[in-house]
N, C-alpha and C. Protein backbone atom coordinates (compact mmCIF):
# COMPACT_ATOMS: atom_id res chain seq x y z
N UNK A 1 0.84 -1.18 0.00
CA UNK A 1 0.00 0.00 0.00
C UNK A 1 0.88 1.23 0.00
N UNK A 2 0.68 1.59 -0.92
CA UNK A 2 1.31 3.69 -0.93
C UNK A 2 -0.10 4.77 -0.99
N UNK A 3 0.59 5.86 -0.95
CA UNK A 3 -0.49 6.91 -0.95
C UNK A 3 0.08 7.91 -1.87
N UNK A 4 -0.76 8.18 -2.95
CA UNK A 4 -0.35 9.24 -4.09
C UNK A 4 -0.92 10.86 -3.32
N UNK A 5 -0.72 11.43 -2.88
CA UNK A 5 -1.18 12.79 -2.57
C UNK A 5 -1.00 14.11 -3.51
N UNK A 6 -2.09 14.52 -4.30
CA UNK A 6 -2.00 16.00 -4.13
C UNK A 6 -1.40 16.97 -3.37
N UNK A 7 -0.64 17.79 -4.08
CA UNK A 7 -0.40 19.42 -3.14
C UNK A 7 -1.60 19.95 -2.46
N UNK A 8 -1.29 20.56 -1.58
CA UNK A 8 -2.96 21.68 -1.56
C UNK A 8 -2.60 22.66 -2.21
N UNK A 9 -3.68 23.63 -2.04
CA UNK A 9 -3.93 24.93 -2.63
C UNK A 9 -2.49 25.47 -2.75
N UNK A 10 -2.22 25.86 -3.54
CA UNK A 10 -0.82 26.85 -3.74
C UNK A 10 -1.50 28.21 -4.02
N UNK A 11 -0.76 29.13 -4.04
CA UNK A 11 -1.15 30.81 -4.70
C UNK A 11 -0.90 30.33 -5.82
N UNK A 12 -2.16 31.42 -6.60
CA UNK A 12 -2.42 31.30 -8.35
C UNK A 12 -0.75 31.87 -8.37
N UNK A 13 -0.74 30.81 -9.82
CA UNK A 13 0.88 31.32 -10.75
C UNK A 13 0.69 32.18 -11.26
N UNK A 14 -0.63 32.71 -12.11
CA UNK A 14 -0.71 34.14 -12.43
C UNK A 14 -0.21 35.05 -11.78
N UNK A 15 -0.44 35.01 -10.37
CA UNK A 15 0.48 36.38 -9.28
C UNK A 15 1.70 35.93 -9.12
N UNK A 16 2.30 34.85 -9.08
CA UNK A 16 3.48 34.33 -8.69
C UNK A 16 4.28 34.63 -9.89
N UNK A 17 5.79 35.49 -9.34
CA UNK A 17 6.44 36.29 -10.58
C UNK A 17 7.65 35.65 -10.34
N UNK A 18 8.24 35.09 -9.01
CA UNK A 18 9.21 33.66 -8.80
C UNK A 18 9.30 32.14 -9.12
N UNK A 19 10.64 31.59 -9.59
CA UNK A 19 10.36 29.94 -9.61
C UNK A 19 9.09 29.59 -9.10
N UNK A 20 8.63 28.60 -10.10
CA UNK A 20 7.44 28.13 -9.58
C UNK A 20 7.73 27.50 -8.43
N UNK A 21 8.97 26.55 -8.69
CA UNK A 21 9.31 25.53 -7.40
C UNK A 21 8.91 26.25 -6.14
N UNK A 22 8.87 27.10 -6.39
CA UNK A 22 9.29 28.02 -4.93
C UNK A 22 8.26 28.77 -4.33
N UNK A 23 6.98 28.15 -5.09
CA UNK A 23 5.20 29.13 -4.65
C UNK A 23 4.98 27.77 -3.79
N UNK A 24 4.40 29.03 -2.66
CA UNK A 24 3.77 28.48 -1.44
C UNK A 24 2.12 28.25 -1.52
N UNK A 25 1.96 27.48 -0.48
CA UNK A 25 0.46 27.61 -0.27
C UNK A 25 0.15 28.43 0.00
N UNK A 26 -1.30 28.63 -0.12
CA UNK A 26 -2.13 29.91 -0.29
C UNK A 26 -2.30 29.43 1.60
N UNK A 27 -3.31 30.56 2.38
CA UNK A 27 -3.59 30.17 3.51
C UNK A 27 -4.95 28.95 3.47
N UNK A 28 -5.40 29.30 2.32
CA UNK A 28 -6.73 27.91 2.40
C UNK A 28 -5.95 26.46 2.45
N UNK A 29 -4.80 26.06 1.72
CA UNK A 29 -3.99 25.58 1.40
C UNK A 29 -3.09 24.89 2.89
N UNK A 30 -2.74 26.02 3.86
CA UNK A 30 -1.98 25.77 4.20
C UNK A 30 -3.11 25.12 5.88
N UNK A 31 -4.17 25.38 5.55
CA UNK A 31 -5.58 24.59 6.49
C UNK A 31 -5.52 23.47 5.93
N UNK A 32 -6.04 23.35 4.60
CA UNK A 32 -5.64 21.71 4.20
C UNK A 32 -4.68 20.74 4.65
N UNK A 33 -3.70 21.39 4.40
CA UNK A 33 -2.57 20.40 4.74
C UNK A 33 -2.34 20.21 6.56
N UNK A 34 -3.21 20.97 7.31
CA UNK A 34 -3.13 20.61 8.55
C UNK A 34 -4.58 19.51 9.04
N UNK A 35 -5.25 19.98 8.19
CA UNK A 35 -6.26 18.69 8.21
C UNK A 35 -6.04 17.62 7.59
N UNK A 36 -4.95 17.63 6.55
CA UNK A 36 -4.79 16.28 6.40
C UNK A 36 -3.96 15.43 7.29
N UNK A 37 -3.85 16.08 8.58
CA UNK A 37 -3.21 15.52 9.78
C UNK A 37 -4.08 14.06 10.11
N UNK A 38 -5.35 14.67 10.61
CA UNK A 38 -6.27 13.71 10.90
C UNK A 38 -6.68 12.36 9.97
N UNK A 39 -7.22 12.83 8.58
CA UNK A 39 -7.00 12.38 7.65
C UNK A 39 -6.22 11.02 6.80
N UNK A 40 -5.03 11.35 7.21
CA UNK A 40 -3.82 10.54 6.71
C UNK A 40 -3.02 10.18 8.15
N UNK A 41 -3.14 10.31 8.91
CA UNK A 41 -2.36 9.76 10.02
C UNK A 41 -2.55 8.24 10.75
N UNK A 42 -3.85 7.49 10.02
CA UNK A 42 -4.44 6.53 10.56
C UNK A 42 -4.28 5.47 9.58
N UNK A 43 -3.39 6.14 8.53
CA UNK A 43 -2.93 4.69 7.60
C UNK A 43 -1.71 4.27 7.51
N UNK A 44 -1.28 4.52 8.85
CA UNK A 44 0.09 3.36 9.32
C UNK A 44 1.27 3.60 8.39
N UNK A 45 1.67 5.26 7.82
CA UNK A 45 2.93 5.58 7.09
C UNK A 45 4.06 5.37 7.54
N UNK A 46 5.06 4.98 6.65
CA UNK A 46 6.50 4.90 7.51
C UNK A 46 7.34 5.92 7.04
N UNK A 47 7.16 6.45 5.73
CA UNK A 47 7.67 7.10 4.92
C UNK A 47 7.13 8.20 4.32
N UNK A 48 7.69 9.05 4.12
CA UNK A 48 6.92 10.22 3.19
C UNK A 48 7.70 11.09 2.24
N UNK A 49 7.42 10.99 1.04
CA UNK A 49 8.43 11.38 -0.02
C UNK A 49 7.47 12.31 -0.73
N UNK A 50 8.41 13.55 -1.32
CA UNK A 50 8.00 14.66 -2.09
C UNK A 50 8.11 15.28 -3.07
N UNK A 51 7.90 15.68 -4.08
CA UNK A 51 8.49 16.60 -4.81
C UNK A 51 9.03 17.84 -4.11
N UNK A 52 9.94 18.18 -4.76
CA UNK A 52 11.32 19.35 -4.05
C UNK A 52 10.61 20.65 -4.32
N UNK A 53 9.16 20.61 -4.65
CA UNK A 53 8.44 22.16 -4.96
C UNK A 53 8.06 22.69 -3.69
N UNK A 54 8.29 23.82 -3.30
CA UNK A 54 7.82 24.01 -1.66
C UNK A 54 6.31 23.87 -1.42
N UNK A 55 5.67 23.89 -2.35
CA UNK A 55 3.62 23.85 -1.91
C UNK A 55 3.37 22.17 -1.63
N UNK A 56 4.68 21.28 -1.88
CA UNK A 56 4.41 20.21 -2.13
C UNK A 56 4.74 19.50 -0.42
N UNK A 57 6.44 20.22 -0.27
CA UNK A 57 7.10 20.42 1.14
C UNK A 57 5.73 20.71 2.25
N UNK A 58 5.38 21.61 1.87
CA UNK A 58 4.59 22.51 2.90
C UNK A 58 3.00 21.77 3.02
N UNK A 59 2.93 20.87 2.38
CA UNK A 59 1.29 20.35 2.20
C UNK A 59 1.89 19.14 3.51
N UNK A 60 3.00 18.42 3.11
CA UNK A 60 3.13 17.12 4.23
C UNK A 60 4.01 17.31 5.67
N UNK A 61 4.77 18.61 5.67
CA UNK A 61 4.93 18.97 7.01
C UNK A 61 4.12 18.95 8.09
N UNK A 62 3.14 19.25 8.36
CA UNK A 62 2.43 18.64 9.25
C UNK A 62 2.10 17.43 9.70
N UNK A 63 2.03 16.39 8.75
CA UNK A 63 1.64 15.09 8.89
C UNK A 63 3.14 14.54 9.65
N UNK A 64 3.98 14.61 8.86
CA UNK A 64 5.22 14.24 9.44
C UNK A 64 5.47 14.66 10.33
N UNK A 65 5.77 16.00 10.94
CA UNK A 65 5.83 16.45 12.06
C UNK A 65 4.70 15.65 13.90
N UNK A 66 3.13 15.51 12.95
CA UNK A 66 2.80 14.74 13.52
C UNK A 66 2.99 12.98 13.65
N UNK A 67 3.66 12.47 12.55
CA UNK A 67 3.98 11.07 12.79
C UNK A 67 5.59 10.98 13.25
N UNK A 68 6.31 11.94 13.24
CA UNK A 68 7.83 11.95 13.80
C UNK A 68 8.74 10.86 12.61
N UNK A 69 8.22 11.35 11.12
CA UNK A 69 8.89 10.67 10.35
C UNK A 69 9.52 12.15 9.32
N UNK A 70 10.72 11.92 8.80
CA UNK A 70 11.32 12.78 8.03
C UNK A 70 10.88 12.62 6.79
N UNK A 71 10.41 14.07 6.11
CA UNK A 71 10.17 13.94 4.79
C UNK A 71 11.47 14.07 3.57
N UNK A 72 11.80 13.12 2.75
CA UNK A 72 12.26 12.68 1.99
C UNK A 72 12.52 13.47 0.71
N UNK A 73 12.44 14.04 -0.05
CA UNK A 73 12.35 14.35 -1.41
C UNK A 73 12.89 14.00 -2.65
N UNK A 74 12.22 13.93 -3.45
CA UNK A 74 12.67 13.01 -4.93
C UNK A 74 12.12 13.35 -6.50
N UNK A 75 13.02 14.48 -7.10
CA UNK A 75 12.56 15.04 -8.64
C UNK A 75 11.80 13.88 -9.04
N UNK A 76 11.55 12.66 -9.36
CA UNK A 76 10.52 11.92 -9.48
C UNK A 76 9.33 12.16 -9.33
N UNK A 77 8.69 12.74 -8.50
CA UNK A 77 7.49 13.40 -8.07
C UNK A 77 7.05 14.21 -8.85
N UNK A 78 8.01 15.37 -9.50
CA UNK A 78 7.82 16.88 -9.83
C UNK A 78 7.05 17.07 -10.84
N UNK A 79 6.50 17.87 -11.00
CA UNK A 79 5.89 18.35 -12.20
C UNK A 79 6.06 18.05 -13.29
N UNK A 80 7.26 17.65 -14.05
CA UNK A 80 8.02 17.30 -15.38
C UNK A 80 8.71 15.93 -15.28
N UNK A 81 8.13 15.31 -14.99
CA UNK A 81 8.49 14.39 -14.32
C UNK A 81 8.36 13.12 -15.66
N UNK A 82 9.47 11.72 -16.26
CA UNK A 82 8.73 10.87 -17.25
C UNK A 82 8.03 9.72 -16.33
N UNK A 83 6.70 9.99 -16.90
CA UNK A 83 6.06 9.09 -16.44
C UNK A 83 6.56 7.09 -16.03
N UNK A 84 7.42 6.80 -17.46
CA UNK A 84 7.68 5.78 -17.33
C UNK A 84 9.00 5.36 -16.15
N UNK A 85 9.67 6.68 -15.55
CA UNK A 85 10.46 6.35 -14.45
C UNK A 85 10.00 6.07 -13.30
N UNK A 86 8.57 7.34 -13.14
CA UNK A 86 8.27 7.48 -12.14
C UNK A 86 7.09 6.08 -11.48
N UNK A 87 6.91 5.08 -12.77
CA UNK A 87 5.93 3.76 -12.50
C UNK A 87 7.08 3.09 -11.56
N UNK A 88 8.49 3.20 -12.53
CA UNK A 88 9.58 2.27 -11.87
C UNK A 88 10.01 2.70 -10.44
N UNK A 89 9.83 3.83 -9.88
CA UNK A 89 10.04 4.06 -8.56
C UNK A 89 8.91 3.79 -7.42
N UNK A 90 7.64 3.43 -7.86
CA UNK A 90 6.74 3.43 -7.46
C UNK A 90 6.62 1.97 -7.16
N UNK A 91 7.03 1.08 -8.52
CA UNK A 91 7.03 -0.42 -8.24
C UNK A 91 8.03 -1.00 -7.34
N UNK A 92 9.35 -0.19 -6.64
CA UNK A 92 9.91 0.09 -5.95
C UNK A 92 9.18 -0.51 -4.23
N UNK A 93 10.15 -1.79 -3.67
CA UNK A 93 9.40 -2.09 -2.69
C UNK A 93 9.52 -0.80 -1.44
N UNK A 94 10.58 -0.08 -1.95
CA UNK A 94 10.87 1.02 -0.45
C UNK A 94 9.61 1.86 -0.69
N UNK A 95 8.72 1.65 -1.42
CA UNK A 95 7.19 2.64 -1.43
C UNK A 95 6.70 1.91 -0.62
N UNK A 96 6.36 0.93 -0.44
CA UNK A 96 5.60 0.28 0.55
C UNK A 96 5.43 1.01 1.95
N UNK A 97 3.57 1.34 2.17
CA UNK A 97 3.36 2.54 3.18
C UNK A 97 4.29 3.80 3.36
N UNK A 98 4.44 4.17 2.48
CA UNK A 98 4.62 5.46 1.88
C UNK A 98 4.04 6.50 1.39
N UNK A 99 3.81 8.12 1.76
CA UNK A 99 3.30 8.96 1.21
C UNK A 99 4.21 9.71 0.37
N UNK A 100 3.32 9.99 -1.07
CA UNK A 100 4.02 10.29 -2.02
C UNK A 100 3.02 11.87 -2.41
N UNK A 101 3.95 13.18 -2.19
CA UNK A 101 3.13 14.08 -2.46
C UNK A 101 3.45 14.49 -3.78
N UNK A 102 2.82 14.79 -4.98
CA UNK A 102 3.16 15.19 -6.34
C UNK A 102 2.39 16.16 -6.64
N UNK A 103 1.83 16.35 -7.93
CA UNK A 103 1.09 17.61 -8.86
C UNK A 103 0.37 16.98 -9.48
N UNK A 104 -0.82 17.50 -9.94
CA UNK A 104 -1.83 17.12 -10.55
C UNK A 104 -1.42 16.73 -11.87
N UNK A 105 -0.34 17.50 -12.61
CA UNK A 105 -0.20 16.48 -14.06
C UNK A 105 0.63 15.50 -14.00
N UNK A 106 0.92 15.08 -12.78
CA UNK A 106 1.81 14.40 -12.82
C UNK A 106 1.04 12.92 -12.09
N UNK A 107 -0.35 13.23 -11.55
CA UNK A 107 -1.12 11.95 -11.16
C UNK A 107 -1.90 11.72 -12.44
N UNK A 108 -1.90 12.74 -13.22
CA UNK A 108 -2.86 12.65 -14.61
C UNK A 108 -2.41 11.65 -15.50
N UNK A 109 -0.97 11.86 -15.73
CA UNK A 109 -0.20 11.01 -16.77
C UNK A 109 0.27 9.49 -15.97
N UNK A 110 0.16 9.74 -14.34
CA UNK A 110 0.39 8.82 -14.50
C UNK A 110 -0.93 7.13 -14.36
N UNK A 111 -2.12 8.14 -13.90
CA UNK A 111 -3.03 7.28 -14.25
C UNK A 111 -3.29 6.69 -15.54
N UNK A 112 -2.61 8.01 -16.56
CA UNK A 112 -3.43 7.61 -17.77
C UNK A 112 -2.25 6.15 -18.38
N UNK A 113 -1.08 6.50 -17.47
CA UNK A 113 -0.26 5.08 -17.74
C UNK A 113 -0.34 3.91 -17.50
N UNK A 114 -0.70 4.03 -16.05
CA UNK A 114 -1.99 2.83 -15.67
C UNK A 114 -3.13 2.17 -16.47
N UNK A 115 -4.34 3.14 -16.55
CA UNK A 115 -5.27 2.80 -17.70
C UNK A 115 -4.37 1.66 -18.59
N UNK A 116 -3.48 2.58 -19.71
CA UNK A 116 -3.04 1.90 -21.19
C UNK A 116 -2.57 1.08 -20.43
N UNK A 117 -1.41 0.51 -19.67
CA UNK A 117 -0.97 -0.92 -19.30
C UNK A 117 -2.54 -1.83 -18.74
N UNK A 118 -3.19 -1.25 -18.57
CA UNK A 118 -4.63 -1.70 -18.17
C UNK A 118 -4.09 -2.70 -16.52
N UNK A 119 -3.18 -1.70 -15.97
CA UNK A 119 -2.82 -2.19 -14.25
C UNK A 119 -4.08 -1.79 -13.36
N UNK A 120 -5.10 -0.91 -14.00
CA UNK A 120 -5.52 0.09 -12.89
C UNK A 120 -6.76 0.29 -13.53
N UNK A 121 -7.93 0.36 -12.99
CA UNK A 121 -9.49 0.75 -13.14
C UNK A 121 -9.48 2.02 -11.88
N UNK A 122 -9.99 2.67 -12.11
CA UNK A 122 -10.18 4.06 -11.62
C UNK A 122 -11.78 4.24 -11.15
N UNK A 123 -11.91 4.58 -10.04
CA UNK A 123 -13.66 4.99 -9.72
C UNK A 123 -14.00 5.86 -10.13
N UNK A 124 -13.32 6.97 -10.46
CA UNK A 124 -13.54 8.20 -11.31
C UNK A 124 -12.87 8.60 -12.47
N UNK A 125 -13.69 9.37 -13.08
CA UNK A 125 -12.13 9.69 -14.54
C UNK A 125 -11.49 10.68 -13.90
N UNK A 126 -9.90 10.62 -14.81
CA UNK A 126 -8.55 11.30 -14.09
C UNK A 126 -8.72 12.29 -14.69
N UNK A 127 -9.44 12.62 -15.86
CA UNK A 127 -9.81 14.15 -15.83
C UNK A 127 -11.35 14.34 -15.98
N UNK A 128 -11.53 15.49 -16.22
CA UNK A 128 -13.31 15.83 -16.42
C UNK A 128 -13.44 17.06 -16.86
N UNK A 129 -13.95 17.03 -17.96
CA UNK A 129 -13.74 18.59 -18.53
C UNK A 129 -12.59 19.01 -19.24
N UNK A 130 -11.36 18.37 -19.08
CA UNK A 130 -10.37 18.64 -19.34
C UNK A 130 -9.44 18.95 -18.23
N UNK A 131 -10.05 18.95 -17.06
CA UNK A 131 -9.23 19.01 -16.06
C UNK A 131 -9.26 18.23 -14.74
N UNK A 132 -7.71 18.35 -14.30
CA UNK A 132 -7.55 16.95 -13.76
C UNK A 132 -8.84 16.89 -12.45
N UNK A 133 -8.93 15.79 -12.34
CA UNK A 133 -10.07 15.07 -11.10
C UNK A 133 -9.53 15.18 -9.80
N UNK A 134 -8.06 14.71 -9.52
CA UNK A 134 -7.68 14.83 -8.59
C UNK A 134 -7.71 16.14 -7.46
N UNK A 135 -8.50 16.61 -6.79
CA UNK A 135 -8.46 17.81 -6.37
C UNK A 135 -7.98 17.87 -5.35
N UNK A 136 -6.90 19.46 -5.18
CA UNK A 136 -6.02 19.80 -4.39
C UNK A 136 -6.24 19.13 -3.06
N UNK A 137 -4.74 18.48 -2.77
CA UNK A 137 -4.61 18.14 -1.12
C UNK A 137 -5.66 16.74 -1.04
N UNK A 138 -6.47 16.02 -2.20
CA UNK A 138 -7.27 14.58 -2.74
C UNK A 138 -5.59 13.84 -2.86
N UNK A 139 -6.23 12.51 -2.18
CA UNK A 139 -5.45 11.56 -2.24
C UNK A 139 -6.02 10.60 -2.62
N UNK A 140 -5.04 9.22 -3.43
CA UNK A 140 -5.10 7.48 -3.72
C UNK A 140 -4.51 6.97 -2.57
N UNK A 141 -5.08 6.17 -2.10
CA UNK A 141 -4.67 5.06 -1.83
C UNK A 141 -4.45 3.72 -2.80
N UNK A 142 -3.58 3.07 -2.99
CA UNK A 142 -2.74 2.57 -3.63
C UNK A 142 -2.69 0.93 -3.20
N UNK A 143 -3.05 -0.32 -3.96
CA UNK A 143 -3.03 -1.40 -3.26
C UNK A 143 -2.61 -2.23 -4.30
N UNK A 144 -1.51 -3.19 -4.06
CA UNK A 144 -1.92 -4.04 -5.32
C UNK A 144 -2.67 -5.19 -4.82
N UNK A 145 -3.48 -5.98 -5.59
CA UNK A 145 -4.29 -7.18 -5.45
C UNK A 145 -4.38 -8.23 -6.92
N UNK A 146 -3.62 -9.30 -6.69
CA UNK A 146 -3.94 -10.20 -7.73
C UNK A 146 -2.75 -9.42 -9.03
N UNK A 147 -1.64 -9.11 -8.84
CA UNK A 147 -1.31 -8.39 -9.94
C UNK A 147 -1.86 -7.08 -10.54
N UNK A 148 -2.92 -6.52 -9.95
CA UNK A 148 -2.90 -5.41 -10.24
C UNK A 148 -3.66 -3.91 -9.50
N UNK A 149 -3.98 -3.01 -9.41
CA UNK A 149 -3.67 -2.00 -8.57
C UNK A 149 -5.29 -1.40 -8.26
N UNK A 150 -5.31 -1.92 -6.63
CA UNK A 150 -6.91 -1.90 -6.31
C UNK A 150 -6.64 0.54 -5.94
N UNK A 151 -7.17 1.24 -6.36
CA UNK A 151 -7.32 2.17 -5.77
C UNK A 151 -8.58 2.81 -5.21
N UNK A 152 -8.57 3.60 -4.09
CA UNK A 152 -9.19 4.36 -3.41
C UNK A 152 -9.54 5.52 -3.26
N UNK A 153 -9.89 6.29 -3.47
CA UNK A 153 -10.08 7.72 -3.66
C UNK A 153 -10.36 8.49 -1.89
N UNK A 154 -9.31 9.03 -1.83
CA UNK A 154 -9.29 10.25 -0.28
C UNK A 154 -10.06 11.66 -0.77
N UNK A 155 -11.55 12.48 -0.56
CA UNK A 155 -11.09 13.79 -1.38
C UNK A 155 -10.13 14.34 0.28
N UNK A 156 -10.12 15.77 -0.82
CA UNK A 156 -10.01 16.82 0.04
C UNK A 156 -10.56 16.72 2.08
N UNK A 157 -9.32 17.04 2.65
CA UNK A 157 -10.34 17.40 4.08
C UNK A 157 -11.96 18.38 4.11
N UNK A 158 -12.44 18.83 4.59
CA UNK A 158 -13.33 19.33 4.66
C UNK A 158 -12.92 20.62 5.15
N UNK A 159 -13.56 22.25 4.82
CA UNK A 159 -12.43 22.92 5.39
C UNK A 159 -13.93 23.97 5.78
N UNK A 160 -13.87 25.02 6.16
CA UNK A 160 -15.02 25.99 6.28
C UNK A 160 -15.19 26.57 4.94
N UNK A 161 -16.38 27.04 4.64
CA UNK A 161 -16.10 27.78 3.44
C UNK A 161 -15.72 29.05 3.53
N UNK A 162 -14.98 29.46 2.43
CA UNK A 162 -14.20 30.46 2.39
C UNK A 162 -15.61 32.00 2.12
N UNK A 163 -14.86 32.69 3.16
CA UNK A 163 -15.61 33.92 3.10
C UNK A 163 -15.12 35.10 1.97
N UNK A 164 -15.58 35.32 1.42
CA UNK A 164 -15.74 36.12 0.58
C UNK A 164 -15.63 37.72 0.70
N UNK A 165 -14.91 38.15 1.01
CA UNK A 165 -14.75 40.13 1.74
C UNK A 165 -15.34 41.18 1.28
């Protein structure tokens, strides 16, 4: 069992005039990722690995901080990432109960790699509209069974709704 995680909320890149690597969560964002304390803390992680983007850093600091495990990081994850490496790190037994935080095109391509090897049936489509399904700080759970890959769908924590000024 691994866990594919979404970033949360980052600040729009439209305002962001620095490395992307380097955009933070927004404050809705940075609630998410403390609710995904509760959330994700009850599926027995040993590990937690990231992409080196800080919204990515900053989404699983909390969890780790609350499980007293060090987060890891690995360009594998990132945004630009080839899909066909990132299956091979994944099939990787050191994933085993592992959280893996990445980017939405980067769970896109790699479902859609899944699909074509036909490893993976999906409860939802990986996009809709044209855009990805996975929504911010939404996690997989990750299983294999019988040769091939039972998944689960986490959304989003639940957060207040955002007030409007």
């Amino acid at each position: 069992m691994f866990v594919l995680l979404r970033h949360a909320q980052a600040l729009e890149k439209r305002s962001w005039t620095r490395p992307d690597a380097e955009r933070p969560l927004s404050a809705r964002g940075e609630e998410q990722a403390l609710k995904l304390v509760d959330s994700l803390s009850v599926l027995l992680l040993v590990r937690i690995i990231t992409s080196p983007t800080r919204r990515c850093h900053q989404t699983v600091d909390p969890l780790a901080g609350h499980l007293g495990i060090a987060v890891e990081e690995d360009v594998v994850l990132g945004p630009d990432t080839d899909v066909h490496r990132l299956t091979g790190f994944l099939d990787d037994p050191g994933c085993e109960a592992a959280l893996l935080c990445t980017h939405g095109e980067t769970l896109t391509a790699l479902f859609a790699q899944w699909q074509s090897d036909e490893q993976v049936r999906l409860p939802v489509p990986v996009q809709r509209g044209g855009k990805n399904a996975t929504e911010k700080s939404g996690a997989w759970v990750v299983d294999e069974r019988n040769g091939r890959l039972d998944v689960r769908y986490l959304p989003p924590p639940v957060l207040q709704p955002e007030v409007m000024p």
